[in-house]
C-alpha atoms as a PDB file:
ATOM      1  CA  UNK A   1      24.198  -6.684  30.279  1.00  0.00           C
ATOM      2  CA  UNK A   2      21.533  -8.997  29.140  1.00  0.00           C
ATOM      3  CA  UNK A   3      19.637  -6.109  27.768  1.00  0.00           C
ATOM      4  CA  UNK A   4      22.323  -4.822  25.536  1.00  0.00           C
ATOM      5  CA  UNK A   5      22.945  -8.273  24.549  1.00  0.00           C
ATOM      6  CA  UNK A   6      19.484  -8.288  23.669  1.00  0.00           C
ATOM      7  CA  UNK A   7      18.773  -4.833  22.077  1.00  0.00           C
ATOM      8  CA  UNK A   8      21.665  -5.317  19.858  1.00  0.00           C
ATOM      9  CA  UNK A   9      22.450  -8.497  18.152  1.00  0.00           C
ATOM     10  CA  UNK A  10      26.174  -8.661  16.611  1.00  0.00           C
ATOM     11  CA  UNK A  11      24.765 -10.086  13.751  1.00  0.00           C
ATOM     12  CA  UNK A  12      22.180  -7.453  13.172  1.00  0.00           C
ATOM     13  CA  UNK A  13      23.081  -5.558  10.482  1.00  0.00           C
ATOM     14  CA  UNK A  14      21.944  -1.870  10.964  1.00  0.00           C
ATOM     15  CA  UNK A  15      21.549  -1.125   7.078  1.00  0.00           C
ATOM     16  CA  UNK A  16      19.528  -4.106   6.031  1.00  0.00           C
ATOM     17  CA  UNK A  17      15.660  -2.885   5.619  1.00  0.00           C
ATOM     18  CA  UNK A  18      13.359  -3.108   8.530  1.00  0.00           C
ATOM     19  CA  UNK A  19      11.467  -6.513   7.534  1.00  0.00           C
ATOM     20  CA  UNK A  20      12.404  -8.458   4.128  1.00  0.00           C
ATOM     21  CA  UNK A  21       9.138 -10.151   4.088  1.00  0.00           C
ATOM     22  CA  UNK A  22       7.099  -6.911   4.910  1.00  0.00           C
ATOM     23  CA  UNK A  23       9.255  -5.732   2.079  1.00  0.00           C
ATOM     24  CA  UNK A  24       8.611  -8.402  -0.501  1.00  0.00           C
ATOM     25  CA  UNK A  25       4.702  -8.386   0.653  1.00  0.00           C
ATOM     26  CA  UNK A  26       4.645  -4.669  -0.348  1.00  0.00           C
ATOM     27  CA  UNK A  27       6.409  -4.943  -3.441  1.00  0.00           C
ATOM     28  CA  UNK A  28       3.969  -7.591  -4.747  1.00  0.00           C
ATOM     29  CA  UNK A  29       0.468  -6.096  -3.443  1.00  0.00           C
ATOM     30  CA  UNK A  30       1.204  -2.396  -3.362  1.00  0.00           C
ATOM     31  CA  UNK A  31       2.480  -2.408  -6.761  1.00  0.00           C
ATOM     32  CA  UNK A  32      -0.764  -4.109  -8.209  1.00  0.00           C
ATOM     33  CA  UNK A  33      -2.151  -2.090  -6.416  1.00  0.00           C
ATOM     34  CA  UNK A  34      -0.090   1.553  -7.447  1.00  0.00           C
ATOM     35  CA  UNK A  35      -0.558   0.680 -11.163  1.00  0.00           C
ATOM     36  CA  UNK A  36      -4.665   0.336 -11.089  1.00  0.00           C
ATOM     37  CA  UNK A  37      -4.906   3.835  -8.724  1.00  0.00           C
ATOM     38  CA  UNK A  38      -2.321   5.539 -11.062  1.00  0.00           C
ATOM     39  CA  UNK A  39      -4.468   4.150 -14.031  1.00  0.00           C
ATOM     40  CA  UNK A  40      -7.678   5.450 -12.114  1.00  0.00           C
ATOM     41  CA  UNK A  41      -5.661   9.102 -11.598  1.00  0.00           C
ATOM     42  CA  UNK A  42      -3.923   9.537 -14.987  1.00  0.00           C
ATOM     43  CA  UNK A  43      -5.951   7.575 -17.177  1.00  0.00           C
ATOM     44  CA  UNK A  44      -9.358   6.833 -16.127  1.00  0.00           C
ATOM     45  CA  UNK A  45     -11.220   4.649 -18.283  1.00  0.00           C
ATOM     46  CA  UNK A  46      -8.035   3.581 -20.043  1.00  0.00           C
ATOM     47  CA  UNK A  47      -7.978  -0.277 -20.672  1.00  0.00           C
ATOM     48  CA  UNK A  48      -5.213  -2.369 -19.210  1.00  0.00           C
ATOM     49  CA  UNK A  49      -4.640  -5.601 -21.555  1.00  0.00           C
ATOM     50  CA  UNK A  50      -2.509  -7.252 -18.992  1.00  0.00           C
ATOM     51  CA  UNK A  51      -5.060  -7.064 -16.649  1.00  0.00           C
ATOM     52  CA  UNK A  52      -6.948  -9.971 -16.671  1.00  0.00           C
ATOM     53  CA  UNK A  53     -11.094  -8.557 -17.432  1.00  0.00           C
ATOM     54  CA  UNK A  54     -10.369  -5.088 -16.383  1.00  0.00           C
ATOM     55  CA  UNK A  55     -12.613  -3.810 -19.185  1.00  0.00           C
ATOM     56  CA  UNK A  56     -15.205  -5.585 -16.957  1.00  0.00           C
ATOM     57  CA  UNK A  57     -13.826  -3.628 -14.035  1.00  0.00           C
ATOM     58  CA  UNK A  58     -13.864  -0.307 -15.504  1.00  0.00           C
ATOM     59  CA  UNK A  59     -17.762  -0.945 -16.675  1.00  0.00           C
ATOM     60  CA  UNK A  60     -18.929  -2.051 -13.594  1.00  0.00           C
ATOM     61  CA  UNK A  61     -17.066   0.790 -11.460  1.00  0.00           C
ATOM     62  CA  UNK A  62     -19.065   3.274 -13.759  1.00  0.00           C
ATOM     63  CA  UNK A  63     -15.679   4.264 -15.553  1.00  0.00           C
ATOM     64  CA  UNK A  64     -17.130   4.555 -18.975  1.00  0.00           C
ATOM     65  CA  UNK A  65     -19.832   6.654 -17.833  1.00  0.00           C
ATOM     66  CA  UNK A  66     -17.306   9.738 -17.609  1.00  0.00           C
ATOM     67  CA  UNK A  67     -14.543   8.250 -19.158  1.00  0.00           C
ATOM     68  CA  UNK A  68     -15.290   6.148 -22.545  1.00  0.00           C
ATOM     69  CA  UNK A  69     -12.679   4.660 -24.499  1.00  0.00           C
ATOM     70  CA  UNK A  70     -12.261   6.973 -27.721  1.00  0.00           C
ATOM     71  CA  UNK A  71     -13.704   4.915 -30.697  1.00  0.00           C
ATOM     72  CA  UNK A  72     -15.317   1.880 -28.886  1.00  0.00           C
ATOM     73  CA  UNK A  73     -18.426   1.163 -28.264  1.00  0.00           C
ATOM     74  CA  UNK A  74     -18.822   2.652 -24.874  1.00  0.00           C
ATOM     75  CA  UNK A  75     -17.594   5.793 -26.423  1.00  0.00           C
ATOM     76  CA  UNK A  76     -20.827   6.097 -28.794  1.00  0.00           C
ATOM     77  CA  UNK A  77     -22.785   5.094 -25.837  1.00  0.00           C
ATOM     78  CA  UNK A  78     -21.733   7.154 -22.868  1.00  0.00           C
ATOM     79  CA  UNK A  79     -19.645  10.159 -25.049  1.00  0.00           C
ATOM     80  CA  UNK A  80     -22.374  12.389 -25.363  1.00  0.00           C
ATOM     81  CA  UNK A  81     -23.584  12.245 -21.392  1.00  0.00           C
ATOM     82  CA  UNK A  82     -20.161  11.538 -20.288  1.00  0.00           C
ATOM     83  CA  UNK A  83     -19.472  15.822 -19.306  1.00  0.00           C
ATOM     84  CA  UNK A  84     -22.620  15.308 -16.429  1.00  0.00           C
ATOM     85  CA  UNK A  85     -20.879  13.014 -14.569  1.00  0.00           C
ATOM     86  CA  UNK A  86     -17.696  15.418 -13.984  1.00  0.00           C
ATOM     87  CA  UNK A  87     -18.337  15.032 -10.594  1.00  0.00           C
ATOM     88  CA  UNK A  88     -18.218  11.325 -10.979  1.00  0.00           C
ATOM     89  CA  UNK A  89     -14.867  11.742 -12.474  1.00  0.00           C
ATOM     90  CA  UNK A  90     -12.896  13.540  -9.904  1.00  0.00           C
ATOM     91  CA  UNK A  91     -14.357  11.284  -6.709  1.00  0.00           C
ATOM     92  CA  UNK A  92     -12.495   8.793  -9.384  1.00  0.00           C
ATOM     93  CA  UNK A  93      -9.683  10.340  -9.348  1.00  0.00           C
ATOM     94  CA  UNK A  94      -9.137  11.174  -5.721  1.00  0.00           C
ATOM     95  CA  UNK A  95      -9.807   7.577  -4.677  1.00  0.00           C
ATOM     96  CA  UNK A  96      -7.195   6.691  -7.361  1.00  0.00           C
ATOM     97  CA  UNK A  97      -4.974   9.200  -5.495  1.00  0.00           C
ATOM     98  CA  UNK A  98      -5.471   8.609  -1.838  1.00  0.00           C
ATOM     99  CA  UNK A  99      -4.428   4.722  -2.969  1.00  0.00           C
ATOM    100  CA  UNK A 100      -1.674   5.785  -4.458  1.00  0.00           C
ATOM    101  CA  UNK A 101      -0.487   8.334  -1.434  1.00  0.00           C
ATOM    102  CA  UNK A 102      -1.086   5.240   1.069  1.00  0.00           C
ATOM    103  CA  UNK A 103       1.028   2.541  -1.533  1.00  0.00           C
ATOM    104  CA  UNK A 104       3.620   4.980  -1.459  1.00  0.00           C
ATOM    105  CA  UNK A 105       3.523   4.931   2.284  1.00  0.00           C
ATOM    106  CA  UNK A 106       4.142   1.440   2.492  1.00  0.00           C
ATOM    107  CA  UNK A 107       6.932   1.326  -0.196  1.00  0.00           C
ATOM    108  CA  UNK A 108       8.658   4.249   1.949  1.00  0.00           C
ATOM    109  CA  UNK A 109       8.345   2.180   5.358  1.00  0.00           C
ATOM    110  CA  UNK A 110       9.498  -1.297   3.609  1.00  0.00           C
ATOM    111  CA  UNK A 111      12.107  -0.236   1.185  1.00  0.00           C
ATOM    112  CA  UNK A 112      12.832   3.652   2.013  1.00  0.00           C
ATOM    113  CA  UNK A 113      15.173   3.345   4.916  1.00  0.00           C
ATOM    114  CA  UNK A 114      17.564   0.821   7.001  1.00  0.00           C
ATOM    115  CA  UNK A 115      17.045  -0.349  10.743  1.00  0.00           C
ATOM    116  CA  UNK A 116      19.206   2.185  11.918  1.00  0.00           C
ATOM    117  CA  UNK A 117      23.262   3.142  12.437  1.00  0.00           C
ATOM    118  CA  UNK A 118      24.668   1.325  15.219  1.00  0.00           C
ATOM    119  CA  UNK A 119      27.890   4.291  15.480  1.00  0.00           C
ATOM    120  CA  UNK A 120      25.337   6.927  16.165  1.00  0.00           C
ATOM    121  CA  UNK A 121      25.538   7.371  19.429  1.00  0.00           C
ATOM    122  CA  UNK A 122      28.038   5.408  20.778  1.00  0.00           C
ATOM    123  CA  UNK A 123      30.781   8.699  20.233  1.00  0.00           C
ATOM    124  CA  UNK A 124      29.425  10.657  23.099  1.00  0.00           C
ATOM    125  CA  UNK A 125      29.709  11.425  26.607  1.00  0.00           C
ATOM    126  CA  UNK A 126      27.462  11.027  29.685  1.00  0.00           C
ATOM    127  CA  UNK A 127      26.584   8.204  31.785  1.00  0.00           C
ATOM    128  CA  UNK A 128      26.391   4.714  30.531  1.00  0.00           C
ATOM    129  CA  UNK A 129      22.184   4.708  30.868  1.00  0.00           C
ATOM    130  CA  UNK A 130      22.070   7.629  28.350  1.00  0.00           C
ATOM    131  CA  UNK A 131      25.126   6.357  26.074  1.00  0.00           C
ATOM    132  CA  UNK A 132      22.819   2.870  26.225  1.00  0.00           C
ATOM    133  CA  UNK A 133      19.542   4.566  25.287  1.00  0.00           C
ATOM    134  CA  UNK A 134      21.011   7.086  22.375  1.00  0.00           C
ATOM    135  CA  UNK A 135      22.482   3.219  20.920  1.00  0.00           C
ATOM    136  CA  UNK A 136      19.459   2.092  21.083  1.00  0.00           C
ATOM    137  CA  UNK A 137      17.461   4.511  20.044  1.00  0.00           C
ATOM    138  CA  UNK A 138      19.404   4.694  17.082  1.00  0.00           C
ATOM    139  CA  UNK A 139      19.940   1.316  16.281  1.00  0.00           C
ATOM    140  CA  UNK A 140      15.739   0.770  16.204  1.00  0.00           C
ATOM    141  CA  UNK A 141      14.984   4.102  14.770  1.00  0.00           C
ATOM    142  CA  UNK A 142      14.226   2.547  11.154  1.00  0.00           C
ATOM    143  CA  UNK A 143      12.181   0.156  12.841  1.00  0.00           C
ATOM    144  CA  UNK A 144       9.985   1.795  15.322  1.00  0.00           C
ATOM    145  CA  UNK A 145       9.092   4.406  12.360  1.00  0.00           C
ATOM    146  CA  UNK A 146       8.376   0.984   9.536  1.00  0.00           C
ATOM    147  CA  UNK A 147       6.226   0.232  12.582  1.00  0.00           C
ATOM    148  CA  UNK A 148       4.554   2.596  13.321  1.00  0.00           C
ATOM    149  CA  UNK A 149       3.364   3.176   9.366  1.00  0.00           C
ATOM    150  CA  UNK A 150       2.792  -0.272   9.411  1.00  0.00           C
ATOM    151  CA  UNK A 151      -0.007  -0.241  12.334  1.00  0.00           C
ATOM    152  CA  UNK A 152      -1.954   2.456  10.361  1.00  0.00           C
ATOM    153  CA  UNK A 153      -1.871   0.894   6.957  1.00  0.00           C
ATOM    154  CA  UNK A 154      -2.738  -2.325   8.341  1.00  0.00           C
ATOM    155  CA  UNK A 155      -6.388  -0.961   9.641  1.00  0.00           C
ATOM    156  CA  UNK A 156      -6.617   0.546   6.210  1.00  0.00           C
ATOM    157  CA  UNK A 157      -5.997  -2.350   4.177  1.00  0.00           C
ATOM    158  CA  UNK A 158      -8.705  -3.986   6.859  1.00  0.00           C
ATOM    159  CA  UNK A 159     -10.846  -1.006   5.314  1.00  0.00           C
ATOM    160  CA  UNK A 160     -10.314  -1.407   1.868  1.00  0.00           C
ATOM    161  CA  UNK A 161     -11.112  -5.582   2.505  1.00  0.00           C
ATOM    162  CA  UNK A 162     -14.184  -4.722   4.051  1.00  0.00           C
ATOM    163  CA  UNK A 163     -15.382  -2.919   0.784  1.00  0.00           C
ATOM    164  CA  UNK A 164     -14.081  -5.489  -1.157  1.00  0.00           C
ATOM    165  CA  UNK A 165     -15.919  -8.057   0.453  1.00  0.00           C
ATOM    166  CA  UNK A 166     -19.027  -6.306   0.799  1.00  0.00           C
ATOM    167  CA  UNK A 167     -19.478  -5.874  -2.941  1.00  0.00           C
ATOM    168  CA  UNK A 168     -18.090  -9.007  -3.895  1.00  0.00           C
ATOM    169  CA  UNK A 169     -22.042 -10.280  -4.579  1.00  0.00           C
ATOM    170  CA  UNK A 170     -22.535  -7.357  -6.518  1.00  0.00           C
ATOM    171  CA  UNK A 171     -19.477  -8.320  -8.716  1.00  0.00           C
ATOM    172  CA  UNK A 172     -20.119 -11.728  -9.048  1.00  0.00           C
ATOM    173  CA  UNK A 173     -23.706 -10.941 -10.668  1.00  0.00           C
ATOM    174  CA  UNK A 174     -21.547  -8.982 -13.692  1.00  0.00           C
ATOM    175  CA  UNK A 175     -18.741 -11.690 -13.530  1.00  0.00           C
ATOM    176  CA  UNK A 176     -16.156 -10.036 -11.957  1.00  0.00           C
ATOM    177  CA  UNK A 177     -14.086 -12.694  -9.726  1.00  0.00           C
ATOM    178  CA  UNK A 178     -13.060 -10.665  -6.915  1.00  0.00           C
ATOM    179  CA  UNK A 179     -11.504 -13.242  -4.937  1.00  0.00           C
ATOM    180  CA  UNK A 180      -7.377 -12.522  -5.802  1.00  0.00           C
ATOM    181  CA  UNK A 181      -8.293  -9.189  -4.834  1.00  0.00           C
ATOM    182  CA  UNK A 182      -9.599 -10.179  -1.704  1.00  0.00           C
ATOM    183  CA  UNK A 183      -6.396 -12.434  -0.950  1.00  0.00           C
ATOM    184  CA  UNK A 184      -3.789 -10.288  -2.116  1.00  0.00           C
ATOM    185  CA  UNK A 185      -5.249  -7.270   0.057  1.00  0.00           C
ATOM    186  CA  UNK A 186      -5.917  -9.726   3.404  1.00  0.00           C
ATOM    187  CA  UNK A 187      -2.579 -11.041   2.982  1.00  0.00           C
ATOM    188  CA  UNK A 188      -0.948  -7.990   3.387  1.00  0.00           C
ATOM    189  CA  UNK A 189      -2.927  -6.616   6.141  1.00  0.00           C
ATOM    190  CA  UNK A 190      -1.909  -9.908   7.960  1.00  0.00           C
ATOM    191  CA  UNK A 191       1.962  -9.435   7.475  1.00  0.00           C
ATOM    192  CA  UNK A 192       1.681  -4.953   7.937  1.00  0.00           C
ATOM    193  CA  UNK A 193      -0.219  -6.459  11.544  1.00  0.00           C
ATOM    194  CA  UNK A 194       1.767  -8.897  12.482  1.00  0.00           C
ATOM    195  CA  UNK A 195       4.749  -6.947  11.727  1.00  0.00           C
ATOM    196  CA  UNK A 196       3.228  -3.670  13.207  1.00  0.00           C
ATOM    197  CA  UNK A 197       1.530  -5.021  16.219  1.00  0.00           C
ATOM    198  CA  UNK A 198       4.460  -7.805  17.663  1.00  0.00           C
END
């Protein structure tokens, strides 16, 4: 029927990943992205040389107020206080963590698993309507789950780009250039919605 025709492409091939572009947007942003919230986890206050002014970063996220740099100047600044802002530290740290939980999320829906296994399904009995539905169900299983991950990190990455851009004056005063942020984390809520939503 035209619906089978439809549902399942010949040329579809059921072990290729849900979406190669969602796939290749992820593996750009997200990992940016999973190396600064790992930093923020593992190593907070730690310095990133290949990060272009992320000593700048650190300072103006309050970093070095818990976390100095042993034998730098914030360290003889901030080492003595740094113990009262404990608290400081671990909301750090769990921010660090939730962005790592939802990168990991996105690398799981993008890279994790295939479209789905066109043979499952098409082995057993029953009427043709429920033989057609089990195919199909299989064959877009990959993709309805990539989807539906895709919907909800989509509104977060809108989240995350709304704090961005609200604090983007307040980074510009101590010269941090916020706008590759901004693009990098807009661009991939456009491709997670237009892949998730259509």
């Amino acid at each position: 029927s035209a619906r089978t025709s439809t549902a399942n492409p010949l040329d579809e091939n059921p072990n290729s990943l849900p979406s190669r572009i969602v796939a290749r947007t992820v593996s750009i942003v997200s990992t940016l992205i999973s190396l600064v919230s790992l930093r923020d986890l593992l190593l907070p206050g730690a310095i990133l040389s290949f990060l272009p002014r992320d000593d700048i970063y650190l300072e103006w996220t309050g970093a070095f107020l818990h976390s100095p740099p042993p034998d730098t100047v914030e360290a003889d600044e901030y080492g003595l206080e740094s113990p009262l802002f404990a608290g400081d530290l671990l909301v750090h740290q769990l921010l660090g963590l939730y962005l790592f939980l939802s990168c990991a999320f996105k690398f799981a829906s993008a890279l994790g698993w295939s479209k789905g296994n066109r043979s499952m399904g098409s082995g057993g009995g029953g009427g043709g309507a429920k033989a057609m539905m089990m195919e199909e169900n299989a064959e877009r299983s990959g993709v309805v789950s990539s989807k539906m991950i895709w919907k909800a990190q989509a509104l977060g990455d809108v989240g995350v780009l709304t704090v961005l851009r609200m604090f983007t004056p307040a980074a510009k005063s101590a010269s941090l250039d916020l706008r590759w942020h901004l693009m990098l984390v807009a661009y991939e809520a456009f491709i997670l919605s237009l892949y998730g939503f259509w």
